[in-house]
N, C-alpha and C. Protein backbone atom coordinates (compact mmCIF):
# COMPACT_ATOMS: atom_id res chain seq x y z
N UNK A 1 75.15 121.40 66.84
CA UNK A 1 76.53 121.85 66.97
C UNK A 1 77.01 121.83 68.42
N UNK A 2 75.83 122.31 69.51
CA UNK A 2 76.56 122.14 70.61
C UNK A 2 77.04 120.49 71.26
N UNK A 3 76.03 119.57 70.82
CA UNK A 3 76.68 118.63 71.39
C UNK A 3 78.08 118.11 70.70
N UNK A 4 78.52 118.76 69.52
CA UNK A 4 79.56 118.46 69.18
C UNK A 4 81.11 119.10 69.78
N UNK A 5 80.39 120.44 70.12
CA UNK A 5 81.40 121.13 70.89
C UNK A 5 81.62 119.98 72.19
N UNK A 6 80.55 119.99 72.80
CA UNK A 6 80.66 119.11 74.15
C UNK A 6 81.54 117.76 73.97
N UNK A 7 81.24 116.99 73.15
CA UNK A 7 82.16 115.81 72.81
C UNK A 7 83.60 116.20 72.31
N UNK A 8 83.77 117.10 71.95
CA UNK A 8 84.99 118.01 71.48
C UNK A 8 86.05 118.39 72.98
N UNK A 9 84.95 118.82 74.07
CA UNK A 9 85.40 118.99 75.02
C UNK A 9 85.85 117.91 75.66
N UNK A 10 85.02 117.10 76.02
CA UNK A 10 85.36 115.87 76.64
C UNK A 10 86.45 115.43 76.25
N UNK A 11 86.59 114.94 74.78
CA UNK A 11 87.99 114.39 74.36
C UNK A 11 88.95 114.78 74.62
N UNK A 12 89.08 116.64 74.51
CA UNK A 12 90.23 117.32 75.26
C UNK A 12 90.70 116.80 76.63
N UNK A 13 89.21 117.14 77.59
CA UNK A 13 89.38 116.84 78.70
C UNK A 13 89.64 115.53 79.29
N UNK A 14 89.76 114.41 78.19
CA UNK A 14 90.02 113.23 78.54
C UNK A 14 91.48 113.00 78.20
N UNK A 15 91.69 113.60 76.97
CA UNK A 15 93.63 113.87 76.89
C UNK A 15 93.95 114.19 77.59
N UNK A 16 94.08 115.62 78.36
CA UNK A 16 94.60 116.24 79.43
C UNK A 16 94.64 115.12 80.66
N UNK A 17 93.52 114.54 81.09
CA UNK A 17 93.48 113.64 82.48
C UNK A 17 94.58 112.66 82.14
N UNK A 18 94.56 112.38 80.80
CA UNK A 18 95.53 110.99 80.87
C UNK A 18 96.69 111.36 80.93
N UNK A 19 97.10 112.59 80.20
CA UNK A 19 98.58 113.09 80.30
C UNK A 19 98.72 113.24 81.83
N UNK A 20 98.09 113.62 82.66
CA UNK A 20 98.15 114.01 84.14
C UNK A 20 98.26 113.10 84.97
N UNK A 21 97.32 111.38 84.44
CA UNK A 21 97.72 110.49 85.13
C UNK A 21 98.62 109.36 84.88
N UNK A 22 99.72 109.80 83.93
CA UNK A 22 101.07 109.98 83.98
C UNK A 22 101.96 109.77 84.89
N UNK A 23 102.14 109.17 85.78
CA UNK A 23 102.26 109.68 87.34
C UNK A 23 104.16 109.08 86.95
N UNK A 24 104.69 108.55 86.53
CA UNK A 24 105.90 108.16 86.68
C UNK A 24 106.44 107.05 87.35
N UNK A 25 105.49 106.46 87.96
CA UNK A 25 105.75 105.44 89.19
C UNK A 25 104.38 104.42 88.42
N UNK A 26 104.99 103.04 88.69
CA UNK A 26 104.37 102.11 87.39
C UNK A 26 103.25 102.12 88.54
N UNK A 27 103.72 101.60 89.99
CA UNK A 27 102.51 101.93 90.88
C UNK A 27 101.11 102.63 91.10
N UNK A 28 101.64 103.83 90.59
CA UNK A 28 100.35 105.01 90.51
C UNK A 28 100.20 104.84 89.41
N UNK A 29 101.06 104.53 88.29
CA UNK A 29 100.04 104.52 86.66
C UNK A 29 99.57 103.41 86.44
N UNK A 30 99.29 102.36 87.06
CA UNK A 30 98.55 100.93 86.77
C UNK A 30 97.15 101.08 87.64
N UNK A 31 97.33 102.14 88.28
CA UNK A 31 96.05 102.46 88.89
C UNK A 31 95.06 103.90 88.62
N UNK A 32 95.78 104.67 87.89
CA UNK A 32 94.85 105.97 87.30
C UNK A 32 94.84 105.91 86.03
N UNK A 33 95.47 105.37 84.69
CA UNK A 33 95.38 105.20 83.77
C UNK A 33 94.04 104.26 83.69
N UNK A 34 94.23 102.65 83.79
CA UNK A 34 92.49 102.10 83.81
C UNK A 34 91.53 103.04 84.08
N UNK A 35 91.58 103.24 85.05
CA UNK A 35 90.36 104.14 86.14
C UNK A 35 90.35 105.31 85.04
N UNK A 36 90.64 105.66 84.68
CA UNK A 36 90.57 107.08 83.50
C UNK A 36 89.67 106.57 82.62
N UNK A 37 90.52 105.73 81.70
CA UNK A 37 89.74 104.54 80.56
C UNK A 37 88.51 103.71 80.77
N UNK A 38 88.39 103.04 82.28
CA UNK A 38 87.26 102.54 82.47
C UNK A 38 86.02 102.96 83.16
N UNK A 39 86.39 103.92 83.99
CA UNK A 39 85.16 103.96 85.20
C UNK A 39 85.13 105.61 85.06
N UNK A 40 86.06 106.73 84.98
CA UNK A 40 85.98 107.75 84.92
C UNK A 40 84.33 108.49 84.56
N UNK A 41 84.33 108.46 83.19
CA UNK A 41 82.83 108.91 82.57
C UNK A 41 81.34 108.65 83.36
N UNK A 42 81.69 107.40 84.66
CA UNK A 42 80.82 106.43 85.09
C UNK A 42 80.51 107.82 86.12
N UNK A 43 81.66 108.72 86.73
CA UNK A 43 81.64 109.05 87.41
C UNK A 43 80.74 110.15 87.48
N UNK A 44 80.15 110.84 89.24
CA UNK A 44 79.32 112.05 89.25
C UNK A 44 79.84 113.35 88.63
N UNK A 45 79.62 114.68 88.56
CA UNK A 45 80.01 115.65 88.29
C UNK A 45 81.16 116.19 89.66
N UNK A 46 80.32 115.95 90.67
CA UNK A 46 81.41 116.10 92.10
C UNK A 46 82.32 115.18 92.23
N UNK A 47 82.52 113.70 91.73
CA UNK A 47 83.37 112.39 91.80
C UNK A 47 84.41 112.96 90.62
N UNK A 48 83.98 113.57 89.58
CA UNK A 48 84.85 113.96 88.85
C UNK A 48 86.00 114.73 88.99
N UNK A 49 85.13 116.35 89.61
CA UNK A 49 85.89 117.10 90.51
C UNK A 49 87.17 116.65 91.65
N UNK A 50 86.85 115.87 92.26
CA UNK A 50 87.79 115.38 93.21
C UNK A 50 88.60 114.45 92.52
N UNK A 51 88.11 114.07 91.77
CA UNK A 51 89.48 113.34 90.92
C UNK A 51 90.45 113.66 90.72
N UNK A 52 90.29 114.89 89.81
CA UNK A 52 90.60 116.39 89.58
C UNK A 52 91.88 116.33 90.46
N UNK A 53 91.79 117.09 91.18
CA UNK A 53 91.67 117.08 92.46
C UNK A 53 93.42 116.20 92.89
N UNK A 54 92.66 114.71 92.92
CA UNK A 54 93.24 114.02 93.38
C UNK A 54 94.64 113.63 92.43
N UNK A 55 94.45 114.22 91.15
CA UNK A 55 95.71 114.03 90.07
C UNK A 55 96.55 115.53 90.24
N UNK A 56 96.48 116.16 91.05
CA UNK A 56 96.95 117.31 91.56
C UNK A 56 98.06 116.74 92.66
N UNK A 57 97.89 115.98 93.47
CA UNK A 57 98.74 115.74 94.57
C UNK A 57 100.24 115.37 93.97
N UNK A 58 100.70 115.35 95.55
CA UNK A 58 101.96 114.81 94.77
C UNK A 58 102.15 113.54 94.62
N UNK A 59 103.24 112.69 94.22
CA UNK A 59 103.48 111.36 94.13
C UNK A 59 103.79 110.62 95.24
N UNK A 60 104.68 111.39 96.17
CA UNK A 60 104.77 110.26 97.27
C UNK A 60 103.65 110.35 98.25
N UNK A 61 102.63 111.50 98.25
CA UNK A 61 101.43 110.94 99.05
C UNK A 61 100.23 110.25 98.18
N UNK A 62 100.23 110.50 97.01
CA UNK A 62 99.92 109.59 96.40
C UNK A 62 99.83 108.10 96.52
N UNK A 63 101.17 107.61 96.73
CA UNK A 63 101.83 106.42 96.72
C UNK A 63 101.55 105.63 98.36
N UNK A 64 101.75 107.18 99.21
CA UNK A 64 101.53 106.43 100.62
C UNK A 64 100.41 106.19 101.03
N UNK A 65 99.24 107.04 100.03
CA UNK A 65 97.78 106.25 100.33
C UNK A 65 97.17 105.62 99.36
N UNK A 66 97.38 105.21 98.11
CA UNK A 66 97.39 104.23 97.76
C UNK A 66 97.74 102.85 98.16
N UNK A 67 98.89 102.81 98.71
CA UNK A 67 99.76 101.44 99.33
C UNK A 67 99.37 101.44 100.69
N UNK A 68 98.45 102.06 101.13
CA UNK A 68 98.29 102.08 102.80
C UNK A 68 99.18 102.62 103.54
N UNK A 69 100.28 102.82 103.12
CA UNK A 69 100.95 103.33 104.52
C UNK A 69 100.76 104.94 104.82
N UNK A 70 99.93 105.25 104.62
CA UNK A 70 99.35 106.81 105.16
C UNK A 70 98.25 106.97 105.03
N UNK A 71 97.30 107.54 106.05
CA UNK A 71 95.97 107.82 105.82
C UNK A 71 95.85 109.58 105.21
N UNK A 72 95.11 109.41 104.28
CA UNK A 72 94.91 110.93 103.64
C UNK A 72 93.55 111.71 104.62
N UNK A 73 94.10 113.15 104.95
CA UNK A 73 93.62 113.21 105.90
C UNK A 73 91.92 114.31 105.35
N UNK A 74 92.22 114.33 103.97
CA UNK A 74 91.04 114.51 103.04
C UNK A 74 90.08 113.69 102.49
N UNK A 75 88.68 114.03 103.37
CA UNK A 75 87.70 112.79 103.58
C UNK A 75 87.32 113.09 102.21
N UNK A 76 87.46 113.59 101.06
CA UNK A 76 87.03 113.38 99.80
C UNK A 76 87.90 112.49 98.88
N UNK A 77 89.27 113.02 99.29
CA UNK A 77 90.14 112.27 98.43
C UNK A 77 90.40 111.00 98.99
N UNK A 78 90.55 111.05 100.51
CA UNK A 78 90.44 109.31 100.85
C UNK A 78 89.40 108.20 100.10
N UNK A 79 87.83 109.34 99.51
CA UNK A 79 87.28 108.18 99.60
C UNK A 79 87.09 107.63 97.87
N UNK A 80 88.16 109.03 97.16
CA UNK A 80 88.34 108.70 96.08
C UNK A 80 89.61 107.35 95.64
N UNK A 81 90.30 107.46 96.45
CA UNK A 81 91.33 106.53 96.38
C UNK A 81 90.61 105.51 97.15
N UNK A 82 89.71 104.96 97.94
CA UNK A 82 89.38 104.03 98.26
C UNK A 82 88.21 103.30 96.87
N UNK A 83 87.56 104.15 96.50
CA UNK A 83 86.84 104.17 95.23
C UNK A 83 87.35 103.17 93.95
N UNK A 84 88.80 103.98 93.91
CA UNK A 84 89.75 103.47 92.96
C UNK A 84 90.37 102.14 93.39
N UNK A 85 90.80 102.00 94.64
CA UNK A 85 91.48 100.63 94.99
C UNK A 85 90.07 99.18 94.84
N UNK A 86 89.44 99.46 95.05
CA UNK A 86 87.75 98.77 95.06
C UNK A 86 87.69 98.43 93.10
N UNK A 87 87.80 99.07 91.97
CA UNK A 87 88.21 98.67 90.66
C UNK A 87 89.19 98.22 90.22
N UNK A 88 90.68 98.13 91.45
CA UNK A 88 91.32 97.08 90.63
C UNK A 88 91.33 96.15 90.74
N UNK A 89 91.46 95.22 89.30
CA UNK A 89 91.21 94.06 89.33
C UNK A 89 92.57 93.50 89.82
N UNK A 90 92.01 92.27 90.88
CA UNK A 90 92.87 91.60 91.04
C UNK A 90 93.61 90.39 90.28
């Protein structure tokens, strides 16, 4: 039963992330939607966390370190968004 709870959880917790990476801007959602769907689960328990994390921010710093024009001055989340730019396919 518990691993069913646990897969129970996950699924929640995998709805919730996707509703979150939602972002409104086709920009930021062509890049956290995959990454949710493909590589997410791949991720550590701490890589997860900062993900977390990183779907918390707002959109236009979002956008300005995604697209380069701002360096994020959070060496976790920089190196999550560098993480993420490194899986999309070109």
């Amino acid at each position: 039963m518990e691993y069913i709870k646990q897969s129970a959880d996950l699924l929640i917790d995998k709805k919730r992330l996707r509703w979150a990476c939602r972002r409104g801007m086709l920009e930021l959602d062509v890049l956290f939607l995959p990454f949710v769907e493909e590589a997410y689960d791949e991720l550590s328990d701490e890589q997860k966390a900062v993900f977390r994390r990183l779907i918390t921010c707002d959109d236009p710093d979002l956008f300005g370190w995604f697209m380069g024009h701002q360096v994020c001055e959070d060496a976790e989340l920089d190196g999550m968004v560098k993480l993420m730019l490194s899986r999309v396919k070109v």
